[in-house]
Protein backbone atom coordinates (compact mmCIF):
# COMPACT_ATOMS: atom_id res chain seq x y z
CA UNK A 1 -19.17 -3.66 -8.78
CA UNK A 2 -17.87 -1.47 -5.61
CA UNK A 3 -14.20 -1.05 -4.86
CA UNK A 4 -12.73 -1.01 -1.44
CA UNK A 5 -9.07 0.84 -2.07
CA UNK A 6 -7.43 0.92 0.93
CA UNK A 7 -4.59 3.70 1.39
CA UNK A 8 -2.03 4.60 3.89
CA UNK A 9 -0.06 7.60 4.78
CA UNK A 10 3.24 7.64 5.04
CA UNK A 11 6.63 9.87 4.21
CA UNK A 12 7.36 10.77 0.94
CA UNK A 13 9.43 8.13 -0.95
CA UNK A 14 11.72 11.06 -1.73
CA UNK A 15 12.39 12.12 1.50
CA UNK A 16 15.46 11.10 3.62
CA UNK A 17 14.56 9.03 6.64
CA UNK A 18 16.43 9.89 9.96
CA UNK A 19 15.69 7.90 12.93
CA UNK A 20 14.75 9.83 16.07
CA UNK A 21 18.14 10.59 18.76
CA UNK A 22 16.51 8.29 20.91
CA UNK A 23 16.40 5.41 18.63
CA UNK A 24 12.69 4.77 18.86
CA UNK A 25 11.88 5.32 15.33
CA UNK A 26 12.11 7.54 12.55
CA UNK A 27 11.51 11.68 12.50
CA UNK A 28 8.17 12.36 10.92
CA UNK A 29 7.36 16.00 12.26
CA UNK A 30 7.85 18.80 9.76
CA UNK A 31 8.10 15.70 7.03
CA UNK A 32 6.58 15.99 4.11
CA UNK A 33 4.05 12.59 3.74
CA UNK A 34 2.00 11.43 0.98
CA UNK A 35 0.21 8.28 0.19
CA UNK A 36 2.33 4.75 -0.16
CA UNK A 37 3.56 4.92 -3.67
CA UNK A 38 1.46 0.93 -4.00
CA UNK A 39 -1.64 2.31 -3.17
CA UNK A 40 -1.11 5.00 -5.48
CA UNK A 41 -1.28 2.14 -7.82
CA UNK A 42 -4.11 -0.05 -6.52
CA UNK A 43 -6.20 3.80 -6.33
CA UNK A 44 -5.29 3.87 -10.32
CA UNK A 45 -5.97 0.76 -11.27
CA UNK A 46 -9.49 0.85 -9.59
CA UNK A 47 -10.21 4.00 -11.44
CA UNK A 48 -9.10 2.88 -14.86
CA UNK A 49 -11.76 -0.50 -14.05
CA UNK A 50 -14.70 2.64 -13.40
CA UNK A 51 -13.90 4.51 -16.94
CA UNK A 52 -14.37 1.06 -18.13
CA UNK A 53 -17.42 0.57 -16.49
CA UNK A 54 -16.55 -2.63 -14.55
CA UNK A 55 -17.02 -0.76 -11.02
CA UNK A 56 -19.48 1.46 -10.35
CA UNK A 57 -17.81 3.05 -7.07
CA UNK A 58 -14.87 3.42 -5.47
CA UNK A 59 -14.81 4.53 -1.82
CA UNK A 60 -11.10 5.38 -0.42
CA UNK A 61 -10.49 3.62 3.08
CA UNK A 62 -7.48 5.04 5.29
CA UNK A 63 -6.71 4.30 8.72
CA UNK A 64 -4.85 7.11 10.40
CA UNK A 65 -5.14 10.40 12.45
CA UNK A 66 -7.13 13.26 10.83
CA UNK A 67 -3.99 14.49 8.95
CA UNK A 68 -5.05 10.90 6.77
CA UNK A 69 -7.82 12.53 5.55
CA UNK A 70 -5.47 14.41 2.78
CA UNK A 71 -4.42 11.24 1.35
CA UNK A 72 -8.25 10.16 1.12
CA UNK A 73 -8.55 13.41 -0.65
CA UNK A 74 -5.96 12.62 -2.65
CA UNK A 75 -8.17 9.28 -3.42
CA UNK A 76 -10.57 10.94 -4.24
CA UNK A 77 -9.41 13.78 -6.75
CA UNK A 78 -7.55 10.88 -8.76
CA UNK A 79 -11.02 9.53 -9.17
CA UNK A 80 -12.72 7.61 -6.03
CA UNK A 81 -16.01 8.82 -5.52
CA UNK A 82 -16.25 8.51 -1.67
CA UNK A 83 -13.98 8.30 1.69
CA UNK A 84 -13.89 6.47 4.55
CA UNK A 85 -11.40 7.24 7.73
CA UNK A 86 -10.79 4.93 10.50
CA UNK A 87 -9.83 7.73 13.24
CA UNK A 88 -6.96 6.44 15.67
CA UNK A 89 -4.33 8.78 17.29
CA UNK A 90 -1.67 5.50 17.22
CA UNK A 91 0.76 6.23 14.90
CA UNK A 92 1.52 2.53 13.61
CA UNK A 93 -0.66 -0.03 13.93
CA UNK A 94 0.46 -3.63 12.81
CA UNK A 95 -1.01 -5.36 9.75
CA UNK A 96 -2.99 -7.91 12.00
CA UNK A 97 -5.09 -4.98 13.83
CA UNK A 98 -5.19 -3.46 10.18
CA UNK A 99 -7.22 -6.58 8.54
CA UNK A 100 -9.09 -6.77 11.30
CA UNK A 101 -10.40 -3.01 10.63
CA UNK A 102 -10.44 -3.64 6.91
CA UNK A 103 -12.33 -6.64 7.33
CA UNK A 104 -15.19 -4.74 9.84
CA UNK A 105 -15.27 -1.92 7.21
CA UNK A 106 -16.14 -4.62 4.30
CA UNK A 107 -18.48 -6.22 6.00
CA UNK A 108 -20.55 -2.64 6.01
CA UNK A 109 -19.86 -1.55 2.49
CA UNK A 110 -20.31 -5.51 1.01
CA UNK A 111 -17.46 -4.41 -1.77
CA UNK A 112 -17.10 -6.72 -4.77
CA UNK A 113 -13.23 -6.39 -4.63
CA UNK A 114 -10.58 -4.87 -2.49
CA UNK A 115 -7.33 -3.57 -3.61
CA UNK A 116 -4.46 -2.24 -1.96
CA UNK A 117 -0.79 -1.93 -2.23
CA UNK A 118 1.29 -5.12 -1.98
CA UNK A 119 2.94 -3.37 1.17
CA UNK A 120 3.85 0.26 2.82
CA UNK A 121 6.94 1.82 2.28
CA UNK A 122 7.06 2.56 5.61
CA UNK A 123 7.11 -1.00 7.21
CA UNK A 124 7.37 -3.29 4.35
CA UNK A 125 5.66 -5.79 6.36
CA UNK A 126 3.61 -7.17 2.96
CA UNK A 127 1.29 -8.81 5.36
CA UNK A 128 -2.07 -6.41 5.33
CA UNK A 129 -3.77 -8.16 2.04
CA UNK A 130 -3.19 -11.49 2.77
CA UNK A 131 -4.43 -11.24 6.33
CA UNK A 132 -7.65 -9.28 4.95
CA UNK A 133 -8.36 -12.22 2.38
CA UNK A 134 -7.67 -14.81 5.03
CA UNK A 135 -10.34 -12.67 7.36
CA UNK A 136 -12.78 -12.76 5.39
CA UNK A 137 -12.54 -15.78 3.54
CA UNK A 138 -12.13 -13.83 -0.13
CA UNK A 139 -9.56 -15.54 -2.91
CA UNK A 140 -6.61 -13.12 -3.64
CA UNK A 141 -4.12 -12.60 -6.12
CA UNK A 142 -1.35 -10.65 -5.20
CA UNK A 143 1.95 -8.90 -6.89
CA UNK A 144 -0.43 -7.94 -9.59
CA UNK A 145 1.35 -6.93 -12.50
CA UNK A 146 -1.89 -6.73 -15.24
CA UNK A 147 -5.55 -7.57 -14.49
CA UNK A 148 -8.25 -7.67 -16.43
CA UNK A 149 -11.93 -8.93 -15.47
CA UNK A 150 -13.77 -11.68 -17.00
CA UNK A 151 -17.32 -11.68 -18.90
CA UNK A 152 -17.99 -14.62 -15.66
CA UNK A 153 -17.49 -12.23 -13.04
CA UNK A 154 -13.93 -13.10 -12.62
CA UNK A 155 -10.28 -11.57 -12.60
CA UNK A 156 -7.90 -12.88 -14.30
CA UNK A 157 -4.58 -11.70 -12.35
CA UNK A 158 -1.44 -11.87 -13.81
CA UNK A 159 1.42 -11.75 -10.92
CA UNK A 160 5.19 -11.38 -9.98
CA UNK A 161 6.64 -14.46 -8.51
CA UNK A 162 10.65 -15.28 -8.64
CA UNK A 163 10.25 -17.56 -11.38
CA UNK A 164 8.68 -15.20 -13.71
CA UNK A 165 4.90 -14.53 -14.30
CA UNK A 166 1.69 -16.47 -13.16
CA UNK A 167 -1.63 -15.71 -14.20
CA UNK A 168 -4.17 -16.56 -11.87
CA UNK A 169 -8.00 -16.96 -12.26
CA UNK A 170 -10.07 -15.63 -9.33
CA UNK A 171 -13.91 -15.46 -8.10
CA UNK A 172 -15.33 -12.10 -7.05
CA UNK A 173 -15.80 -10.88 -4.41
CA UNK A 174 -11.74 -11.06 -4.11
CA UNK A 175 -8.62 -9.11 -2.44
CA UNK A 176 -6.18 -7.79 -4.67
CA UNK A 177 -2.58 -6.31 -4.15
CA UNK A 178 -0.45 -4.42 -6.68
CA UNK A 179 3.27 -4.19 -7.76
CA UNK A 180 4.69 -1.50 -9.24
CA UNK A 181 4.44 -2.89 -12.87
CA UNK A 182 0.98 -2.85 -12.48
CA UNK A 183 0.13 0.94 -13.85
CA UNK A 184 1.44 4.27 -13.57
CA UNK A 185 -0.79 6.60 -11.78
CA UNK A 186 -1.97 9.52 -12.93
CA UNK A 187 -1.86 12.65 -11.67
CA UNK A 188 -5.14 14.81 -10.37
CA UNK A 189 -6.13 17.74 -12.70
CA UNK A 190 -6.63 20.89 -10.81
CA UNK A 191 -10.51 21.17 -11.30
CA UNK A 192 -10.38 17.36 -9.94
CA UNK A 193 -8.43 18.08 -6.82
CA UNK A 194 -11.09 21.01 -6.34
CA UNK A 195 -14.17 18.48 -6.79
CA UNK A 196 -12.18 16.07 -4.17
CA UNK A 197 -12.72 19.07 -1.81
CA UNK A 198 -16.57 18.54 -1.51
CA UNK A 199 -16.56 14.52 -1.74
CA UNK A 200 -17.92 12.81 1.39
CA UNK A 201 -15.38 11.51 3.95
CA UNK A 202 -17.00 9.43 6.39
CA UNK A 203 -14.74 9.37 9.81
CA UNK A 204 -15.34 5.89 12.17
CA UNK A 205 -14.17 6.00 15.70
CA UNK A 206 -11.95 2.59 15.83
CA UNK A 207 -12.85 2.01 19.33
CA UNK A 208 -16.43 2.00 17.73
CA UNK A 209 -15.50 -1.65 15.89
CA UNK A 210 -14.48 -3.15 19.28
CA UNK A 211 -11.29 -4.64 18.07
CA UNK A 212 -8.09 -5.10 20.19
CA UNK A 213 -5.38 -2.77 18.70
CA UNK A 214 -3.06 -3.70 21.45
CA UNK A 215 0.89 -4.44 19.45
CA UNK A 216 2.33 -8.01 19.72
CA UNK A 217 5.55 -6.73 18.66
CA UNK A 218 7.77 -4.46 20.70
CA UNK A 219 10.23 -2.09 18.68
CA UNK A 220 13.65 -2.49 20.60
CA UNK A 221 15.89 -0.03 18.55
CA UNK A 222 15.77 1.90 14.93
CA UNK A 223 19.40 2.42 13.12
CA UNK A 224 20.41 3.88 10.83
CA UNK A 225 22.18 1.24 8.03
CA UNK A 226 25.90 1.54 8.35
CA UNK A 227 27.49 3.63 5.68
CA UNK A 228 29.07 1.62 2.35
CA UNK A 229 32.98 2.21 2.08
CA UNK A 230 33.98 4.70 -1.11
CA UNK A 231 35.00 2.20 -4.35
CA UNK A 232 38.10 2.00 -5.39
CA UNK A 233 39.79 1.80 -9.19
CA UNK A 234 42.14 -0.87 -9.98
CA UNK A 235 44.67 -0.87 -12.54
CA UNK A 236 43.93 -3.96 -14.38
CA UNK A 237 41.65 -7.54 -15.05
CA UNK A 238 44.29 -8.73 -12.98
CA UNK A 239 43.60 -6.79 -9.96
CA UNK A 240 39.97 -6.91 -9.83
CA UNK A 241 39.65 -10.70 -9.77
CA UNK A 242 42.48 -10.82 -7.40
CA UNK A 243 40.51 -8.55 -5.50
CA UNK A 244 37.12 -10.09 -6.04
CA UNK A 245 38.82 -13.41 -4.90
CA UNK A 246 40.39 -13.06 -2.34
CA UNK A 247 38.87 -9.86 -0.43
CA UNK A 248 35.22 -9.91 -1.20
CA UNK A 249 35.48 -13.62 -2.06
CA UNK A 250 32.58 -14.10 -4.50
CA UNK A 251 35.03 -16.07 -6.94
């Protein structure tokens, strides 16, 4: 089988966010980025199915400016074996224009199954799989918490949903997107990250797919989340229900 992991760059999870003075987004020069903590997972996950010799390549898809190709690398020294960059110099693109790439990208490598992160931490749209399975016509099975393929060529998915677990049975070729229960990724040995260094990164002009990247949606305003009053101590039982009553009124 061949994996299509698809990866996005975006700021570190464990760095502040401060929206820009002029309230048109967030700051993200001289900000340290990495790749979206989900695909982390769905990079993982794909690797751990190749020492078990259920895929037989992974190739590393990011869409991005060149600075994207370090989280490819990244990819690639946690185990992918190849890299593929759709070059654009638009900083966000939205999840429709994102299938759409995905899906012209799959239909050149033919990949068996497609995994990704359930969403970016960036947008948390949670749109991008679902629109690539819908594209191209592919069952999915997303949330994954555990999956395990099937002596029949298919995954058996088991999933997140409010009610508990579901385990799903799916045909290959599929789309699959990962929660954080899933795995826990590993991190790239030295003489790994070194080997990443000479991998092949293939880099696709997106104008060279002839898809519309034009944005439906028109960001009005970023702010910041108003800040949460201090707590307060109360003296007794007493007080706190009479507070929980009759000031934040969840009683």
């Amino acid at each position: 089988m061949k994996a299509l992991v698809c990866v996005k760059r975006v700021i570190d999870y464990n760095v502040r966010i401060r929206v820009k003075s002029d309230k048109s987004g967030v700051e993200t020069d001289n900000v340290k980025m990495s790749m979206n903590p989900f695909d982390e997972i769905a990079v993982e996950e794909a690797v751990r199915m190749k020492e078990k010799s259920e895929i037989k390549e992974i190739v590393i898809l990011s869409i991005g400016t060149d600075k994207s190709q370090e989280t490819i690398r990244s990819g690639l020294a946690m185990g992918g074996d190849r890299g593929i960059l759709v070059k654009t110099e638009k900083e966000q693109l939205e999840p429709l224009t994102v299938g759409k790439i995905i899906k012209a990208v799959s239909d050149r490598e033919k990949p068996d199954i497609i995994i990704l992160g359930k969403q970016a931490i960036d947008d948390d749209c949670n749109q991008t799989g679902q629109i690539v399975a819908t594209l191209l016509e592919f069952p999915q099975a997303t949330f994954a918490s555990e999956l395990k393929k099937n002596d029949d060529n298919t995954l058996e998915v088991t999933r997140e949903v409010d009610g508990g677990l579901e385990t799903v049975k799916v045909n290959i070729p599929c789309v699959v997107t990962t929660d954080l229960r899933l795995n826990e990724p590993r991190y790239a040995s030295l003489p790994n990250i070194m080997k990443a260094k000479q991998k092949k990164i293939d880099v696709l002009e997106i104008g060279s797919f002839g898809i519309d990247i034009k944005d439906r949606l028109q960001v009005l305003e970023v702010n910041e989340p108003p800040e949460r009053k201090p707590g307060i101590k109360v003296d007794d039982v007493e007080a706190l229900v009479n507070k929980l009553k009759n000031e934040a009124k969840v009683l």
